[in-house]
Protein backbone atom coordinates (compact mmCIF):
# COMPACT_ATOMS: atom_id res chain seq x y z
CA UNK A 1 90.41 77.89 279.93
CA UNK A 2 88.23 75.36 281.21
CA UNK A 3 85.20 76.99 279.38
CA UNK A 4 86.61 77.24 276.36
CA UNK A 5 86.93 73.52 276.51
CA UNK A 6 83.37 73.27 277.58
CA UNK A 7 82.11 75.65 274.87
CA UNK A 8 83.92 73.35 272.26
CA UNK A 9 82.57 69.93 273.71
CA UNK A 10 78.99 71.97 273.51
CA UNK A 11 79.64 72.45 270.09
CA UNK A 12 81.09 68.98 269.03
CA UNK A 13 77.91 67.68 270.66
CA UNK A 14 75.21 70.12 269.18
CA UNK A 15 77.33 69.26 265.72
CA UNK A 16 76.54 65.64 266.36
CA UNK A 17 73.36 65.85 267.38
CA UNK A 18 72.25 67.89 264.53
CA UNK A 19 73.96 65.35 262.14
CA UNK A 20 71.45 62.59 263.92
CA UNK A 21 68.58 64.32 263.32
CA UNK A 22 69.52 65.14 259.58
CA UNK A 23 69.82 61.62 259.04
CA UNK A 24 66.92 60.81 261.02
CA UNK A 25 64.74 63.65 258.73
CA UNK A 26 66.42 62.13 255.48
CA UNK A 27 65.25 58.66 256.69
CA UNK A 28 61.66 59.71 257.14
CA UNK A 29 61.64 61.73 253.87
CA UNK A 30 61.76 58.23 252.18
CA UNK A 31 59.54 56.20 254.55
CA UNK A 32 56.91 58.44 253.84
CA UNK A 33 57.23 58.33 249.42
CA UNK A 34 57.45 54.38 250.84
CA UNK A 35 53.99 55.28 252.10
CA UNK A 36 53.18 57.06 249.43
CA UNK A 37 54.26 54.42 246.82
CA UNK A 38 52.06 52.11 248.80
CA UNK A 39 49.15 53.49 248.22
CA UNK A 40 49.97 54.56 245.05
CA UNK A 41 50.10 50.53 243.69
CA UNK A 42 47.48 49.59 245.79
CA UNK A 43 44.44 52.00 245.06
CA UNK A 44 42.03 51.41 242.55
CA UNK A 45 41.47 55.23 241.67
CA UNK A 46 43.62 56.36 238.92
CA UNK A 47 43.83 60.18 240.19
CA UNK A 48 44.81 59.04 243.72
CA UNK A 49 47.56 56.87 242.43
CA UNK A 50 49.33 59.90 240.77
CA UNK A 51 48.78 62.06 243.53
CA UNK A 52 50.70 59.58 245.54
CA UNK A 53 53.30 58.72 242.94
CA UNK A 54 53.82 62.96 242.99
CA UNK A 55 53.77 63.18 247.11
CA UNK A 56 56.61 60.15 247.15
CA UNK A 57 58.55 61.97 244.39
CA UNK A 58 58.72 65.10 246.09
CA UNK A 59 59.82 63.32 249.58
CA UNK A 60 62.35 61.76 247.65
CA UNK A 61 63.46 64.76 246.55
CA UNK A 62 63.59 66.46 249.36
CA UNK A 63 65.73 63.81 250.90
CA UNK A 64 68.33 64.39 247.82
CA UNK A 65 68.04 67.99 248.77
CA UNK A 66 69.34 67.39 252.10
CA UNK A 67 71.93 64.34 251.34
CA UNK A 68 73.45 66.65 248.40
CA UNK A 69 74.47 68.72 251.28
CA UNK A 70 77.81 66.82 251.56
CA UNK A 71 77.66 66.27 255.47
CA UNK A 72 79.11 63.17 256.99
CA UNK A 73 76.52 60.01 257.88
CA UNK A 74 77.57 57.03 259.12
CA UNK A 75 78.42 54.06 257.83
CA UNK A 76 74.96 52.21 258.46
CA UNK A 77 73.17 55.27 257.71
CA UNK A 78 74.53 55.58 254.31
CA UNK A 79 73.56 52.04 253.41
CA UNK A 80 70.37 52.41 254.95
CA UNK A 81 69.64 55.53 252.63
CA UNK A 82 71.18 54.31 249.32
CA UNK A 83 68.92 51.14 249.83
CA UNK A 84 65.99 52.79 250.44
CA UNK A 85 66.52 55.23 247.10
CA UNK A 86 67.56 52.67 244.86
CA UNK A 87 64.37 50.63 245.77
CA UNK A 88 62.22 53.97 245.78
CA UNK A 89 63.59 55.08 242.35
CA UNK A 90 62.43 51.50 240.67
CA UNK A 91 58.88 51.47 242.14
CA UNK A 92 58.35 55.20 241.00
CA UNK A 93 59.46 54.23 237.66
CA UNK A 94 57.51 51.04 237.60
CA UNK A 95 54.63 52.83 238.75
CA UNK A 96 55.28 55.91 236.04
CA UNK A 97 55.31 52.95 233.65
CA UNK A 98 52.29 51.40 235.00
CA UNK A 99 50.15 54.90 235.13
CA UNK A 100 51.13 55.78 231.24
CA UNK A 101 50.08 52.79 229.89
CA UNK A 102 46.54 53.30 231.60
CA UNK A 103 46.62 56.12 229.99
């Protein structure tokens, strides 16, 4: 009986852990389109500003990929995340803005 209990603490923790390093993927998915937006505004060459905008677009994606998932994050987490996309989705529209009108 006692490894059954083990076996299901093994699992609660391997659950938990992969949960932490979902988040922690999520949360680098948008730290890199922060990159990417960064260099985006900042660059003087029109092609490697859309480039950019494109590469941040597609991390944000991804990271809406994996939150659509449904799987618990914590509290701070969640904040964290919603923060971060709120902020990300302005600058890439800003920037969309900004790149059309050079246009």
């Amino acid at each position: 009986m006692g490894t059954e209990e083990d076996g299901l603490k093994r699992t609660e923790e391997l659950v938990r852990r992969l949960e932490e390093e979902r988040t922690e993927f999520i949360l680098t998915e948008l730290q890199m389109a922060t990159t990417f937006l960064d260099v985006a505004e900042t660059t003087k060459s029109a092609s490697t500003a859309v480039r950019n905008c494109q590469n941040a677009q597609k991390a944000v994606d991804t990271a809406k990929h994996f939150l659509s998932e449904n799987r618990p994050l914590s509290e701070s987490a969640r904040i964290n995340i919603a923060e971060l996309l709120e902020d990300l989705e302005q600058r890439l529209a800003l920037l969309r803005r900004h790149l059309l009108q050079g246009i």
